[in-house]
N, C-alpha and C. Protein backbone atom coordinates (compact mmCIF):
# COMPACT_ATOMS: atom_id res chain seq x y z
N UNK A 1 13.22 -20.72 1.92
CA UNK A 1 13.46 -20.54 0.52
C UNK A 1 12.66 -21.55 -0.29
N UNK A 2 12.10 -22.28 0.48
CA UNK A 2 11.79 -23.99 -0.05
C UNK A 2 10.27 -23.42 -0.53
N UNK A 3 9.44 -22.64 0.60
CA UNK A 3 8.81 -22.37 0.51
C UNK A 3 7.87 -21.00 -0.79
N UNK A 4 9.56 -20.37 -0.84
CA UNK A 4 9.23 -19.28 -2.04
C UNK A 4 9.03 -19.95 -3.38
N UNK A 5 10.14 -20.82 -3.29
CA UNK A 5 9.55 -21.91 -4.97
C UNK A 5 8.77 -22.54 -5.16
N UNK A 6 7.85 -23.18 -4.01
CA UNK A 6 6.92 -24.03 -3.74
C UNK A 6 5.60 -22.80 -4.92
N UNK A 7 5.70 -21.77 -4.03
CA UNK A 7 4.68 -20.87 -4.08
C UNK A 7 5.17 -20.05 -5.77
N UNK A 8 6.06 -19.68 -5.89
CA UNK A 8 6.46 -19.26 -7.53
C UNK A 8 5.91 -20.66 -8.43
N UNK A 9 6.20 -21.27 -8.00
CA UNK A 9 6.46 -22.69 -9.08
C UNK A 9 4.47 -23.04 -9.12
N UNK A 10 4.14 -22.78 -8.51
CA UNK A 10 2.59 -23.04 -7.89
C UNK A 10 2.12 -21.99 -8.88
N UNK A 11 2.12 -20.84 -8.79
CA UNK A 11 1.53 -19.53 -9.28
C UNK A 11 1.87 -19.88 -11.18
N UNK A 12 3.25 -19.89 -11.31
CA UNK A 12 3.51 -20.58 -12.58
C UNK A 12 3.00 -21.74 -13.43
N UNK A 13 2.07 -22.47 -12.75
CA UNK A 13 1.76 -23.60 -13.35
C UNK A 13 0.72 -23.58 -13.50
N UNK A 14 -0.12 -22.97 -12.58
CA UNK A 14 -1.71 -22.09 -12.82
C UNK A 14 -2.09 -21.19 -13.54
N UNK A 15 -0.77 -20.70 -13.85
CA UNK A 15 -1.13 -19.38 -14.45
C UNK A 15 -1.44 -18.07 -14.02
N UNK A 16 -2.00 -18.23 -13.04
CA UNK A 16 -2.01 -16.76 -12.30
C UNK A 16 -2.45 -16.83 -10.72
N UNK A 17 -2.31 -16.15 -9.87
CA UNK A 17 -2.42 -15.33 -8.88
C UNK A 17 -3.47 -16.18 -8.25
N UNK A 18 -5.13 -15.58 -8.90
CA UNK A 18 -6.31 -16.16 -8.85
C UNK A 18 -6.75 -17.74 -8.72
N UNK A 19 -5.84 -18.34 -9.47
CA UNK A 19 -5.78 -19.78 -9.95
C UNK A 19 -5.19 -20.44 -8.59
N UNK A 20 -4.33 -20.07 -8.40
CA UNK A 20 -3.81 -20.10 -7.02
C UNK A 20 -4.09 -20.40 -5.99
N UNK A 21 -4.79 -18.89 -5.70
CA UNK A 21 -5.65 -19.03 -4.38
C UNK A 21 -6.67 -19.79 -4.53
N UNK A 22 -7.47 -19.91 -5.67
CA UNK A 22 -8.41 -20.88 -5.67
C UNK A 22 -8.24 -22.29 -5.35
N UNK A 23 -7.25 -22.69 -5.72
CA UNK A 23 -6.24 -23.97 -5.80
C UNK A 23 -6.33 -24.36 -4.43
N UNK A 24 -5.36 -23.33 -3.92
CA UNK A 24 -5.01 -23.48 -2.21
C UNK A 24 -6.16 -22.88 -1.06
N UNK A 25 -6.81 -23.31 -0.25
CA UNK A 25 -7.87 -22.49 0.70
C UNK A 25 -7.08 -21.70 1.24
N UNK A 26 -7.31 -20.67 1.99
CA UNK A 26 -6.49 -20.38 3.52
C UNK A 26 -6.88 -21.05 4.51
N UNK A 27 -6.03 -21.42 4.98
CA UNK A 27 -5.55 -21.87 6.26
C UNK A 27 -6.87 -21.50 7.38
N UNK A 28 -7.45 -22.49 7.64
CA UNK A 28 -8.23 -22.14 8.76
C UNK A 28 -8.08 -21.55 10.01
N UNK A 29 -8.58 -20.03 10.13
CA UNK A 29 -8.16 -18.64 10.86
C UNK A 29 -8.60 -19.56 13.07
N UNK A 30 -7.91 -19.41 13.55
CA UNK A 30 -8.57 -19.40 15.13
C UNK A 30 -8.58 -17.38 15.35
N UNK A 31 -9.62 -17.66 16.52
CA UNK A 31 -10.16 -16.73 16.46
C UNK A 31 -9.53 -16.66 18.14
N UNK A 32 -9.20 -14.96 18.84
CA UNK A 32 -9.23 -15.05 20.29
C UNK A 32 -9.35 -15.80 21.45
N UNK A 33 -10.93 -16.52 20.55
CA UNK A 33 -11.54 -16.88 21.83
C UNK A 33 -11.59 -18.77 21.43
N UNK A 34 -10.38 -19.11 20.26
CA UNK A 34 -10.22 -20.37 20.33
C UNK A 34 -11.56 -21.16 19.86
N UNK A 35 -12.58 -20.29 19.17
CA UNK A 35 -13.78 -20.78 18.67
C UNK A 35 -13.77 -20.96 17.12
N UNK A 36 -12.49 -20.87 16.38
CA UNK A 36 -12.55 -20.44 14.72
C UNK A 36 -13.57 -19.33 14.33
N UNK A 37 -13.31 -19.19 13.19
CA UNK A 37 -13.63 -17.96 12.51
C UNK A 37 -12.33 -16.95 12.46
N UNK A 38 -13.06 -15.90 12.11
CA UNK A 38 -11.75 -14.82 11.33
C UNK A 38 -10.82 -14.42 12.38
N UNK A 39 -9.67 -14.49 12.05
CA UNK A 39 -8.65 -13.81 12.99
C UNK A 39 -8.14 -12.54 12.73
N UNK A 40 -9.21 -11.78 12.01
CA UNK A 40 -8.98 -10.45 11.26
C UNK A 40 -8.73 -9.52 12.50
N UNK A 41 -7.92 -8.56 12.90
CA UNK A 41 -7.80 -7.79 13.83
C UNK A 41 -8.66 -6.38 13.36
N UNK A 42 -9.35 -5.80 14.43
CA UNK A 42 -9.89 -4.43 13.78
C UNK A 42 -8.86 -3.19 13.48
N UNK A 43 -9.51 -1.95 13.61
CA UNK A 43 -8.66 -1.26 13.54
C UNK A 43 -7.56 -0.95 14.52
N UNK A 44 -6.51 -0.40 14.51
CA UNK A 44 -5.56 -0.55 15.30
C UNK A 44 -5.44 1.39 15.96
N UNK A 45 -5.16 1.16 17.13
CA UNK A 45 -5.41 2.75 17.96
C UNK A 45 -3.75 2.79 17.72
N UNK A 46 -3.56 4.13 16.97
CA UNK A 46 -2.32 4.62 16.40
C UNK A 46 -1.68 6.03 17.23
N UNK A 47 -1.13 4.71 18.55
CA UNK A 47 -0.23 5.33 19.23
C UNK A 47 1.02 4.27 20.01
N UNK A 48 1.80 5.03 20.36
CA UNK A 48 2.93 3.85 21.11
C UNK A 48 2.59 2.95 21.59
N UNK A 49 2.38 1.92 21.52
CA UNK A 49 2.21 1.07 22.18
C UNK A 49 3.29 0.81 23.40
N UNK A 50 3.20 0.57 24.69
CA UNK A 50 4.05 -0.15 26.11
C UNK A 50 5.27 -0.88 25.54
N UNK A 51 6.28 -0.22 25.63
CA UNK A 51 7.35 -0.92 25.61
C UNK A 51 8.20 -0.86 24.14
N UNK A 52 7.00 0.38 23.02
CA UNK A 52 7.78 0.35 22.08
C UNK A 52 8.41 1.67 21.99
N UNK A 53 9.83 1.61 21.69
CA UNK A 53 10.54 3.47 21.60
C UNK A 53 9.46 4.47 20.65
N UNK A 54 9.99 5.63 21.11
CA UNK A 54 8.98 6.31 20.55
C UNK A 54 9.52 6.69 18.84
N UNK A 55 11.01 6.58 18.97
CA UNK A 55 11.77 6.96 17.30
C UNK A 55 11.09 5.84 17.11
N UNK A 56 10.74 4.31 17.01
CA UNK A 56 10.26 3.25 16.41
C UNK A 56 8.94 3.67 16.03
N UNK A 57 8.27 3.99 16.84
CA UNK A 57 6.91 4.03 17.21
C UNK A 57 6.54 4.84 15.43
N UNK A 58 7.78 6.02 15.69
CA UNK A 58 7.18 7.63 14.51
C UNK A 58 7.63 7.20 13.52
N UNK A 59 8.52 6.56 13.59
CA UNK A 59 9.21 5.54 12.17
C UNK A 59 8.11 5.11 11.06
N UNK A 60 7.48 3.69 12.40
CA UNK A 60 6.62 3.25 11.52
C UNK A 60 5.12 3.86 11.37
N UNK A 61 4.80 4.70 11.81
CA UNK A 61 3.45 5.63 11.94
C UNK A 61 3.66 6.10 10.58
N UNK A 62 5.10 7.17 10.18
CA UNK A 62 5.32 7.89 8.87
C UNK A 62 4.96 7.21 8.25
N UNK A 63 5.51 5.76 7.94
CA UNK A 63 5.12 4.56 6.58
C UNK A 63 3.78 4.25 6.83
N UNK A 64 3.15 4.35 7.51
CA UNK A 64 1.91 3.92 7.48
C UNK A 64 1.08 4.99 7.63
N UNK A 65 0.87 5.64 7.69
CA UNK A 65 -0.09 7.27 7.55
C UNK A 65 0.27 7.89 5.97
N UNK A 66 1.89 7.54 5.45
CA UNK A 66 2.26 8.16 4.37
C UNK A 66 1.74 7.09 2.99
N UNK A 67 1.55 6.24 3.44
CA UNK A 67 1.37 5.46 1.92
C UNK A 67 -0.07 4.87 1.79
N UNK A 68 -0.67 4.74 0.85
CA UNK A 68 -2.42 4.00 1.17
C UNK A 68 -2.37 2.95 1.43
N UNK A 69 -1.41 1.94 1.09
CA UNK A 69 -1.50 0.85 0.93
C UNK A 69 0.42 0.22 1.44
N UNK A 70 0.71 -0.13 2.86
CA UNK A 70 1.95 -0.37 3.05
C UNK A 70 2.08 -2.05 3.45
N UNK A 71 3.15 -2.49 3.02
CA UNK A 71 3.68 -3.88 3.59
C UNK A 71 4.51 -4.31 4.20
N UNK A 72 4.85 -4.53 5.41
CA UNK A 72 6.06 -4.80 6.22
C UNK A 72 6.05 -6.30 5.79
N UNK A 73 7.29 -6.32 5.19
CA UNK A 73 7.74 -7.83 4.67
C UNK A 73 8.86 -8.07 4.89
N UNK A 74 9.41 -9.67 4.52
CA UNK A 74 10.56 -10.02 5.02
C UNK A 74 10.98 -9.72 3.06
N UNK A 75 11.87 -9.24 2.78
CA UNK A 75 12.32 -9.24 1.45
C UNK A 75 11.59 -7.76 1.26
N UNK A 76 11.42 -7.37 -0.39
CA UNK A 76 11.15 -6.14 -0.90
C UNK A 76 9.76 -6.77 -2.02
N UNK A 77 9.16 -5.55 -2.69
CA UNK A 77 8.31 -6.51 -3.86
C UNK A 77 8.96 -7.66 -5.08
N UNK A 78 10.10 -6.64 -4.76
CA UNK A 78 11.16 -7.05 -6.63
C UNK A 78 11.55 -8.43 -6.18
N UNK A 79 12.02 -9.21 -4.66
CA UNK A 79 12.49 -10.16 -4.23
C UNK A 79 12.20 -10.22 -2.89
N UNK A 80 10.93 -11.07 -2.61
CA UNK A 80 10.63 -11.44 -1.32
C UNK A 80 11.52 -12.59 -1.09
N UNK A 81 11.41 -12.29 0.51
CA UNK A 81 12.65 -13.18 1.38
C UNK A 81 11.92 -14.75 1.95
N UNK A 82 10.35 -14.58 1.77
CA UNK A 82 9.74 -15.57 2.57
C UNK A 82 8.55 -16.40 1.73
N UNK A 83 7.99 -17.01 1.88
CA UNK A 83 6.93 -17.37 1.49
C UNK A 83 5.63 -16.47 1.40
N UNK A 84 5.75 -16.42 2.47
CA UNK A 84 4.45 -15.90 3.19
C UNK A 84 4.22 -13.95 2.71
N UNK A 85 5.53 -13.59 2.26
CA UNK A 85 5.64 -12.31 1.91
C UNK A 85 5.25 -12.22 0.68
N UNK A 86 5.76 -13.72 -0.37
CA UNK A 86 5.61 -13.21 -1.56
C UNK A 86 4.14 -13.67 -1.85
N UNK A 87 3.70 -14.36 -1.07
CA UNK A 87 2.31 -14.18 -1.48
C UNK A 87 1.40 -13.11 -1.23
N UNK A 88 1.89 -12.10 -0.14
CA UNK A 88 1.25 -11.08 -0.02
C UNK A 88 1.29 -10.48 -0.87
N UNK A 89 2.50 -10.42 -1.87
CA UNK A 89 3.10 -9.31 -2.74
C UNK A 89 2.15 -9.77 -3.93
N UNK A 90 2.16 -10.83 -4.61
CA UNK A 90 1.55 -11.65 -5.19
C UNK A 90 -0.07 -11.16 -5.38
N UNK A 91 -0.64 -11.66 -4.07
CA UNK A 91 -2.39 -10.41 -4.06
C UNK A 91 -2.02 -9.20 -3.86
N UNK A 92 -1.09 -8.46 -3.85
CA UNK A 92 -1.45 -7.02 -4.04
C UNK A 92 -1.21 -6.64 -5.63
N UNK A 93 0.00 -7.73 -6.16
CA UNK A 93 0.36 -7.32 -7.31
C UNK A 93 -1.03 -7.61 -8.38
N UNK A 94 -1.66 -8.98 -8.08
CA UNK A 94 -2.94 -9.16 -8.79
C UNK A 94 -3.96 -8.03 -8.71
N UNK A 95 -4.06 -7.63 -7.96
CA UNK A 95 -4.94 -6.04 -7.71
C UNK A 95 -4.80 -5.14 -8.64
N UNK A 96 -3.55 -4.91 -9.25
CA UNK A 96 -2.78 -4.23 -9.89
C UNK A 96 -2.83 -2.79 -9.46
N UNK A 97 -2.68 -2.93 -7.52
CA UNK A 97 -2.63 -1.59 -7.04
C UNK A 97 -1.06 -1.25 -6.65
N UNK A 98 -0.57 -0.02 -6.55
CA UNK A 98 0.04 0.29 -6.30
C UNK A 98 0.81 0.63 -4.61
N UNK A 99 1.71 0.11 -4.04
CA UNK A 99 1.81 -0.54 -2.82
C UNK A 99 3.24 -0.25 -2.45
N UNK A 100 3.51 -0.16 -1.19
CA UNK A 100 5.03 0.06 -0.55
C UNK A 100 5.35 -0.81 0.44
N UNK A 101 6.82 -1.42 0.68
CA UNK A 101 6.81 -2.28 1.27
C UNK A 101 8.12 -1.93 2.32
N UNK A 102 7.89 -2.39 3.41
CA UNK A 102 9.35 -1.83 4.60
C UNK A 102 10.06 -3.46 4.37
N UNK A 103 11.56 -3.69 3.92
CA UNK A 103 12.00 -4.83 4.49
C UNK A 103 12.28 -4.79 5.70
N UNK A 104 12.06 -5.74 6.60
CA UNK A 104 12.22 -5.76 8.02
C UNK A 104 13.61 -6.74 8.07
N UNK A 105 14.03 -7.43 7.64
CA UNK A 105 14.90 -7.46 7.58
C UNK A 105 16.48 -7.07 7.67
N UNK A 106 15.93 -5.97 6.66
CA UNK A 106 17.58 -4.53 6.98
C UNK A 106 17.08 -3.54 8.34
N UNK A 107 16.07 -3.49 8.96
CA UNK A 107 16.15 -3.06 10.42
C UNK A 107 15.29 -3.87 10.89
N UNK A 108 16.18 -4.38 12.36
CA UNK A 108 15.53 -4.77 13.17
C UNK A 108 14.90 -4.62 14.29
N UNK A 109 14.85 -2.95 14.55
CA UNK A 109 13.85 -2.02 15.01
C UNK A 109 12.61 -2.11 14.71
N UNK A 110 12.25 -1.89 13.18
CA UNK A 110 11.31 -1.89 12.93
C UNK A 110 10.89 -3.49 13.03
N UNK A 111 11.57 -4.09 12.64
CA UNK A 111 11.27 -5.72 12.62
C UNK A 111 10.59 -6.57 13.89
N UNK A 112 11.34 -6.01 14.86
CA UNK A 112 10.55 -6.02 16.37
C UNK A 112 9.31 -5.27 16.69
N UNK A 113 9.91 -3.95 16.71
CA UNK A 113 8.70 -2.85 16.74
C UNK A 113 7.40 -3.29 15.87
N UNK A 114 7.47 -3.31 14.79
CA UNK A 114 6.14 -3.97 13.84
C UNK A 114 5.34 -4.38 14.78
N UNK A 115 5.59 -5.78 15.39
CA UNK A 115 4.82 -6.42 16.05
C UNK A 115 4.16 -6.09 17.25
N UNK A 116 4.97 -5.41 18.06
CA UNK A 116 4.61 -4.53 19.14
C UNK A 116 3.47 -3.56 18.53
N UNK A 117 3.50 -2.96 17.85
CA UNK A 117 3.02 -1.52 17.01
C UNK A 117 1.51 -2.24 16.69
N UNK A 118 1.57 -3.62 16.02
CA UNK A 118 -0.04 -4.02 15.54
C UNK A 118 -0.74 -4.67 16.92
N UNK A 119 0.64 -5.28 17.83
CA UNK A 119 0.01 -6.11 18.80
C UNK A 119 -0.19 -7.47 17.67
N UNK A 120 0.59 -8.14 17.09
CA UNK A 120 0.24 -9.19 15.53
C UNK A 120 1.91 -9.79 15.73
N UNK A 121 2.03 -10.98 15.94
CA UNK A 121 3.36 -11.84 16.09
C UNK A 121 4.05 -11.70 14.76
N UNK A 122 2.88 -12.07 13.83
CA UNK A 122 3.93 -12.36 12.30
C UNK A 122 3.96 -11.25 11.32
N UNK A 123 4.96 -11.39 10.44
CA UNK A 123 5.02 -11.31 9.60
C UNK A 123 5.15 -11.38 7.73
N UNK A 124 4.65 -11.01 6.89
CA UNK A 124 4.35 -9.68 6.67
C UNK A 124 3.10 -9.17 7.34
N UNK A 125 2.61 -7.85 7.37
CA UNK A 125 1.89 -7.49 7.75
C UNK A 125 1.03 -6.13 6.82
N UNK A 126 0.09 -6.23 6.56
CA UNK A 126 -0.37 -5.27 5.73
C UNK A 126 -1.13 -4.03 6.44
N UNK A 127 -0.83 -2.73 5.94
CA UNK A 127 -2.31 -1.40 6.21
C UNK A 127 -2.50 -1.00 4.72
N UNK A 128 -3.85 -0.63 5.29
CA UNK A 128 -4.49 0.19 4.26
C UNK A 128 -5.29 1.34 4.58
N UNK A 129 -4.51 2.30 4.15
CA UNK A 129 -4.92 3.81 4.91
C UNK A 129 -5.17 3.87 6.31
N UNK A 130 -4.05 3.53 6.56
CA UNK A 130 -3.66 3.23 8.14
C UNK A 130 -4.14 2.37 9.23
N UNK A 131 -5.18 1.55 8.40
CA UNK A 131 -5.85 0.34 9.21
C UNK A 131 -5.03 -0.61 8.99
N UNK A 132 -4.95 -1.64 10.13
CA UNK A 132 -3.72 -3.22 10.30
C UNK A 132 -4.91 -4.11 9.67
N UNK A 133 -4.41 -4.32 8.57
CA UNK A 133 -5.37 -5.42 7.61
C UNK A 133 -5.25 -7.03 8.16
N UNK A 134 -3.89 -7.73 7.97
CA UNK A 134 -3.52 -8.27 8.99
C UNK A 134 -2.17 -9.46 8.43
N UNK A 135 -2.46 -10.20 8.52
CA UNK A 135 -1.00 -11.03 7.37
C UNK A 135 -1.07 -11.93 6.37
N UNK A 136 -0.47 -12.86 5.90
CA UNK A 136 -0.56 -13.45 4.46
C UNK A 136 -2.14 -13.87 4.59
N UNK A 137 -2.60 -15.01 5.83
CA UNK A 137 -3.97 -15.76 5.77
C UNK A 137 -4.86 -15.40 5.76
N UNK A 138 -5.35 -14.03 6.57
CA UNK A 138 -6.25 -13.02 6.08
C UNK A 138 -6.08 -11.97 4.55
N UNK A 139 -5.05 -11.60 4.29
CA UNK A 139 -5.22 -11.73 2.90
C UNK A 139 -5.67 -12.20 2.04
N UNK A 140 -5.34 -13.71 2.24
CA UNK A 140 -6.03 -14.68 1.27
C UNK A 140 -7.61 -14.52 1.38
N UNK A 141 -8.04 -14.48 2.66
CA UNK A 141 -8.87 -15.26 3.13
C UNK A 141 -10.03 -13.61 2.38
N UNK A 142 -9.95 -12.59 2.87
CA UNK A 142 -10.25 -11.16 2.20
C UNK A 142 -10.49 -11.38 0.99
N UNK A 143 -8.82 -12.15 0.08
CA UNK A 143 -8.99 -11.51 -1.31
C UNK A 143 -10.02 -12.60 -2.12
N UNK A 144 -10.20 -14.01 -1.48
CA UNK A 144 -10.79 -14.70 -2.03
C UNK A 144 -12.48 -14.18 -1.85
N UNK A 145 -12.39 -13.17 -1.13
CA UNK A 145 -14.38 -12.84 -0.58
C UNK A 145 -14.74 -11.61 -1.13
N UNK A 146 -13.67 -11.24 -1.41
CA UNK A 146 -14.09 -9.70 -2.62
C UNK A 146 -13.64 -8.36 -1.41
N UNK A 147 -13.09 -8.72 -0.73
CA UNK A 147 -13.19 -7.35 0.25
C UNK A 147 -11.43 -6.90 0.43
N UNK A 148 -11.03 -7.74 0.08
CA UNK A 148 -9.63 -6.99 -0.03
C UNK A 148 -9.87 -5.89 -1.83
N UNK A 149 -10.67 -6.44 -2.51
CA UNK A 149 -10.23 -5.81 -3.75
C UNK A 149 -10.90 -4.17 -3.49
N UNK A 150 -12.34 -4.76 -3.14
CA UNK A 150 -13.10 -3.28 -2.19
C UNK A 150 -12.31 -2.05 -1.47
N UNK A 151 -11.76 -2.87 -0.61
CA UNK A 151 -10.68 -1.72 0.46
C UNK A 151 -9.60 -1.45 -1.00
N UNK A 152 -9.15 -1.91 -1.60
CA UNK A 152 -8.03 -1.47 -1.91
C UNK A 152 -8.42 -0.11 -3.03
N UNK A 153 -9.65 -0.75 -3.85
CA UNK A 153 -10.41 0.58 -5.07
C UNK A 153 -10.86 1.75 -3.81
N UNK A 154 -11.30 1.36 -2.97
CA UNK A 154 -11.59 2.10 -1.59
C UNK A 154 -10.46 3.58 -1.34
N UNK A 155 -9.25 2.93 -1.28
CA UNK A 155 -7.68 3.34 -0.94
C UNK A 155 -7.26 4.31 -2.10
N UNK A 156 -7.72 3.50 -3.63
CA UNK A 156 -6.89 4.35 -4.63
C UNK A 156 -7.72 5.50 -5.10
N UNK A 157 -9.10 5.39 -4.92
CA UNK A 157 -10.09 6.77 -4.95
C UNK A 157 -10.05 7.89 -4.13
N UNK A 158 -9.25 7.49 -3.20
CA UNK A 158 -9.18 8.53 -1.60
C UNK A 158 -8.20 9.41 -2.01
C-alpha cells in the first residue's frame, strides 16, 4: 500500500504520468542469459501450457483474444491493489487508450494460471492483440522509447 502512495504522491507532484517516468528510470531489465539488456518476452504460442487446466487456459485466452489491449492486475483501473499495477494503469491511462483489466485477485485461478499461461512470474501483466507485452518494467522501459505508444495506435487502428 506504501508503495501505491509512494507512486500516486510521485505522479501528483510532477504533474503527470510522463514527468514521472522521466523522473524514475526503469529498473535495469536481466536478460535469460544473465547478460542485461531487455527482458522483453516475444510473442507467446497461445495454447495450454503443461500443467495449466484447460477451463483456465479458455478463460484467459477469451480475455485476451477478446480485448486489444488487456491487463491482468492486482486491483481494477478505478483502484489498483499494488504498486506495480497502478503504474501500469497509469501508462496505459497516459496513452489515453482504451484498456481492460482481469483483477487477479477475486480469482485465484486465473491468478496462478496467468503465470503459467505467459510462462512470466509477476504480476501485472500486459497483451496487446494477443501478444504478452510483459509487466510494469518493460512497460516503462517501451513507453519511455516510443514503442509502447506505436503498438498501442497499432491496436486501436486494427
Amino acid at each position: 500500500m506504501m508503495t501505491n502512495v509512494v507512486v500516486l504522491v510521485s505522479v501528483l507532484c510532477l504533474g503527470s504520468v510522463d514527468a514521472f517516468l522521466r523522473a524514475v528510470p526503469a529498473a535495469p531489465l536481466i536478460s535469460s542469459t544473465g547478460r542485461g539488456g531487455s527482458a522483453r518476452p516475444g510473442p507467446i504460442v497461445q495454447q495450454a501450457p503443461d500443467g495449466l487446466p484447460p477451463q483456465v487456459s479458455e478463460k484467459i485466452d477469451k480475455m485476451v483474444q477478446d480485448n486489444k489491449i488487456m491487463l491482468f492486475m492486482k486491483g481494477n483501473k478505478l483502484f489498483p491493489q499494488c504498486g506495480f499495477s497502478n503504474t501500469a494503469v497509469a501508462i496505459l491511462n497516459s496513452l489515453n487508450v482504451e484498456f481492460e483489466t482481469c483483477d487477479v485477485l477475486t480469482d485465484e485461478a486465473v491468478r496462478s494460471g496467468i503465470k503459467t499461461y505467459s510462462n512470466w512470474p509477476t504480476i501485472p501483466q500486459c497483451y496487446i492483440e494477443g501478444e504478452f507485452i510483459g509487466g510494469c518494467d518493460i512497460m516503462i522501459e517501451m513507453y519511455q522509447s516510443g514503442e509502447l505508444a506505436e503498438m498501442v495506435e497499432r491496436a486501436a487502428a486494427s
